[in-house]
Protein backbone atom coordinates (compact mmCIF):
# COMPACT_ATOMS: atom_id res chain seq x y z
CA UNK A 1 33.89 -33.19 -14.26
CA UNK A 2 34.37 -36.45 -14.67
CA UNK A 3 33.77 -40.36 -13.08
CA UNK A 4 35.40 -43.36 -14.08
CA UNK A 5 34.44 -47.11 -11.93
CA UNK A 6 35.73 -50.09 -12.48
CA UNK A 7 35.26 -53.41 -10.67
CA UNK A 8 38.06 -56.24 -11.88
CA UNK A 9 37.00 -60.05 -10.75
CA UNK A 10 39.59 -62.78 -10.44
CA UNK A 11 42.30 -60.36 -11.38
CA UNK A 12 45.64 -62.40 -11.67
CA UNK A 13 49.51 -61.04 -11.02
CA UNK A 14 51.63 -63.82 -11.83
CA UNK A 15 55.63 -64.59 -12.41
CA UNK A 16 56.33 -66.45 -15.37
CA UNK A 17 58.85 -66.79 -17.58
CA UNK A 18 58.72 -66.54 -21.68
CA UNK A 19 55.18 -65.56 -20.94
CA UNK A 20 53.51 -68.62 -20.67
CA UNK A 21 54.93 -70.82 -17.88
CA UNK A 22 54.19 -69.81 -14.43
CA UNK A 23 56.40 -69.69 -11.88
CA UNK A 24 54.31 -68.45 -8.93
CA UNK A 25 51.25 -66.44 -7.99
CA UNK A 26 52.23 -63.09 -6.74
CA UNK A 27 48.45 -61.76 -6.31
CA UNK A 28 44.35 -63.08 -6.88
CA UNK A 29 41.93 -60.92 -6.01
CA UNK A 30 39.11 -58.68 -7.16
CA UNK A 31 40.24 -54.71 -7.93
CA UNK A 32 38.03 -51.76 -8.04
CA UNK A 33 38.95 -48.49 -9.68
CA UNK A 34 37.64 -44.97 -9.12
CA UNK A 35 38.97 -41.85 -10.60
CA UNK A 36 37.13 -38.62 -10.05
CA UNK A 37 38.29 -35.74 -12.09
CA UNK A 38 37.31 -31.88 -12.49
CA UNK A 39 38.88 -28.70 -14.62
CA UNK A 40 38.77 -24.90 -15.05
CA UNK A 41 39.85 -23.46 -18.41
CA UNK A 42 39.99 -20.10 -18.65
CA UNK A 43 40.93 -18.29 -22.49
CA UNK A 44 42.31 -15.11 -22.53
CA UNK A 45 42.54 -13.17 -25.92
CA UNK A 46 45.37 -11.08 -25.42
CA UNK A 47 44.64 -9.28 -29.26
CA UNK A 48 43.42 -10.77 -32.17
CA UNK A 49 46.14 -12.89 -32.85
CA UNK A 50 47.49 -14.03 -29.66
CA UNK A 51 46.00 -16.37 -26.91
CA UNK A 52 46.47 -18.03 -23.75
CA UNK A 53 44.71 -20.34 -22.00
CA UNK A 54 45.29 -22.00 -18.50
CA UNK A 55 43.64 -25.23 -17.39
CA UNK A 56 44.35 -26.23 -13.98
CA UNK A 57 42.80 -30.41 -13.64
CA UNK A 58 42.55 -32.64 -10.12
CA UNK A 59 42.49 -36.06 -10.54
CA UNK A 60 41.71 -38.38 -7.31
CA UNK A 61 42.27 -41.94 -7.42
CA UNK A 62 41.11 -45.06 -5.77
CA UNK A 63 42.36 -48.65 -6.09
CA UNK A 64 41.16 -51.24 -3.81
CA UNK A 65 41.99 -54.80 -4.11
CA UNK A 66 40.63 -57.44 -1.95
CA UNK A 67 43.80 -60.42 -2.42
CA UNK A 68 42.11 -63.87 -2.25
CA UNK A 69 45.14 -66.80 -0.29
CA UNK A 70 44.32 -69.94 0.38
CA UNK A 71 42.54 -69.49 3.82
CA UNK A 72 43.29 -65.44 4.11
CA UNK A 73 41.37 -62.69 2.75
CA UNK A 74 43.41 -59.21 2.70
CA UNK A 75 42.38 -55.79 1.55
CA UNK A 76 44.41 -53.10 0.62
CA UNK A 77 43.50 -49.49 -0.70
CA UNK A 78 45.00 -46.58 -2.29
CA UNK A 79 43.68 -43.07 -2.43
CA UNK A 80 45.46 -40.32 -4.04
CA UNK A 81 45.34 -36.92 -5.76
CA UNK A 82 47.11 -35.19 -8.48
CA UNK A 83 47.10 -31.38 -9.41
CA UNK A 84 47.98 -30.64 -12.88
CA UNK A 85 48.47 -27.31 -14.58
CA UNK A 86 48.58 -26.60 -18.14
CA UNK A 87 49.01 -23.25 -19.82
CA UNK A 88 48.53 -22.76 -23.44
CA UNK A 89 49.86 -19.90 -25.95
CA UNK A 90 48.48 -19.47 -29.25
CA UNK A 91 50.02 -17.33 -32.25
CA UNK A 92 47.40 -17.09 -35.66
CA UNK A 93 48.77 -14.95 -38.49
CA UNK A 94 45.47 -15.16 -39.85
CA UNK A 95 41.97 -16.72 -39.33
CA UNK A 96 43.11 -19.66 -41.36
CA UNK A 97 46.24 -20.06 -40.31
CA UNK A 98 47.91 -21.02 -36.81
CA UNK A 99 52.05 -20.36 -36.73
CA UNK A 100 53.07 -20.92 -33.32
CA UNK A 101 51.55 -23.19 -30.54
CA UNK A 102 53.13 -23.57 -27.11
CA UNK A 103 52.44 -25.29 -23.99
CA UNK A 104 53.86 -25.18 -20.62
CA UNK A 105 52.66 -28.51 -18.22
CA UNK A 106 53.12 -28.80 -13.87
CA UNK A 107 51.85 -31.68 -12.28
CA UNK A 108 51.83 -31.69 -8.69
CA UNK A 109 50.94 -34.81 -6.29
């Protein structure tokens, strides 16, 4: 499991042209992140030289931005989830030595 926060002050989308000469503000506001995440792995040794392993991850996200106008304060917010699966197959001829690795991925919103 896993948390992730982060607050953005006087974040700036602008449109400019050949990067340096602005156009027009677009956005100004302060932004704040979160993404939550959690996993179950699970390893199955099918016989001494073959595994698979399946990890199934949710990731939630939330972006808030408070947009700063000249005399109007507006707040949007995002929240959204994503369900990923993963599944893993492993092939060692020997101890030492891994021949074949695959890996299957689903992602789901």
């Amino acid at each position: 499991m896993g948390l992730r926060y982060d607050a953005i002050k006087d974040d700036e989308l602008s449109h400019v042209a050949e990067r340096d000469i602005l156009l027009n503000y677009l956005a100004l506001g302060n932004v704040f992140q979160t993404n939550g995440h959690a996993y179950v792995s699970s390893t199955i040794e099918l016989n001494p030289q073959f595994q698979m392993n399946a990890i199934v991850r949710y990731d939630l996200f939330n972006f808030a931005m408070i947009m700063r106008w000249i005399a109007v304060i507006c707040i949007q917010q995002l929240l959204d989830g994503i369900l990923t699966y993963k599944l893993n197959f492993d092939y060692a001829l020997n101890q030492n030595t891994l021949v074949c690795y695959m890996q299957a991925r689903f992602s789901q919103a």
